[in-house]
Protein backbone atom coordinates (compact mmCIF):
# COMPACT_ATOMS: atom_id res chain seq x y z
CA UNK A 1 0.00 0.00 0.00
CA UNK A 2 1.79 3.44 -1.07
CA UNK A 3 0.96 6.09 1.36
CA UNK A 4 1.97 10.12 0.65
CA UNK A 5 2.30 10.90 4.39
CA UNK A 6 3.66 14.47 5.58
CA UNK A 7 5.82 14.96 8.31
CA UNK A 8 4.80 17.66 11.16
CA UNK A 9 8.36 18.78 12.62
CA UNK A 10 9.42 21.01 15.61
CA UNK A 11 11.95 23.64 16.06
CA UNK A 12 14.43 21.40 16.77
CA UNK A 13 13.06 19.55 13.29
CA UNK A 14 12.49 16.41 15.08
CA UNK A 15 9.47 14.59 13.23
CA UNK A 16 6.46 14.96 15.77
CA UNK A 17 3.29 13.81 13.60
CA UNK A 18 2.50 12.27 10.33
CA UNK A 19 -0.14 13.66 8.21
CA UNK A 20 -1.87 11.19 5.42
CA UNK A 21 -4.57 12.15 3.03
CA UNK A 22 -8.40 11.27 4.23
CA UNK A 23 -8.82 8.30 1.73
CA UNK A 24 -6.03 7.13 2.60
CA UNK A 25 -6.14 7.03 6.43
CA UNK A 26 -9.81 5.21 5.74
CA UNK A 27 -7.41 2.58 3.90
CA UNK A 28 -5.10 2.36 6.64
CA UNK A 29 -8.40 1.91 9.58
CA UNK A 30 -10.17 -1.00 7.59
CA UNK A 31 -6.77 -3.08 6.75
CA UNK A 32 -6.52 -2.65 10.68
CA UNK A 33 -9.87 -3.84 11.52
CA UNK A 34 -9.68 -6.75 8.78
CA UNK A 35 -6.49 -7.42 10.82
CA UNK A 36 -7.82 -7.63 14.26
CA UNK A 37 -10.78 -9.79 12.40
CA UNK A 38 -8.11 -12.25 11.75
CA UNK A 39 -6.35 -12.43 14.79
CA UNK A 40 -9.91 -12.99 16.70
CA UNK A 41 -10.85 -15.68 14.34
CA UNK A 42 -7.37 -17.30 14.69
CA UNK A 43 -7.13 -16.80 18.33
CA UNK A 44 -11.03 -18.54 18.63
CA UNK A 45 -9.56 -21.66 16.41
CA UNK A 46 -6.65 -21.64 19.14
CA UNK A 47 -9.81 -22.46 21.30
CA UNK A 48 -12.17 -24.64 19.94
CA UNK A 49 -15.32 -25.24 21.95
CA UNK A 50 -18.78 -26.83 21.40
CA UNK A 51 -21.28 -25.34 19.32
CA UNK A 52 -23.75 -23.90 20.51
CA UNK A 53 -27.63 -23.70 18.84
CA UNK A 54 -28.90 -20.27 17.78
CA UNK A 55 -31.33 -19.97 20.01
CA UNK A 56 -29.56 -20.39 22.97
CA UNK A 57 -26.62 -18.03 21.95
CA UNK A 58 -29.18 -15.35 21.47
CA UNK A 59 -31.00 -16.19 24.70
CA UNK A 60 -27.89 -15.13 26.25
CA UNK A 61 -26.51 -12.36 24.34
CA UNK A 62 -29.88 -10.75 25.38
CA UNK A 63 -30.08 -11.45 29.04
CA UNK A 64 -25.96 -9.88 28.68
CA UNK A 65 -27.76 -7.02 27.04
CA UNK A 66 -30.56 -6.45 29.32
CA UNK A 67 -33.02 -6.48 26.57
């Protein structure tokens, strides 16, 4: 993924902040929530449990929810 980021420097002209175009930084965000997708679904295989049936997992999502 090419980025065209801009550098944000002080006096001193250390680099403080980056600056990346809008479309771009939208890029950026959903390749980092695909990411974090994976890593939940691979750290779920790492712990494999029964299945449970529809029903039931919505029976308790609700009474978690309050509804």
């Amino acid at each position: 993924m090419a980025t065209h980021e801009q550098y944000v420097i002080d006096e001193a002209g250390k680099r403080t902040a980056v600056l990346v175009p809008l479309q771009e930084w939208e890029r950026i965000q959903a390749a980092l929530e695909e990411l974090a997708d994976i890593r939940a679904y691979d750290e779920a295989k790492r712990h494999p449990s029964d299945p449970v049936p529809f029903e039931q997992a919505m029976a308790e999502i609700e009474s978690n929810t309050g509804e």
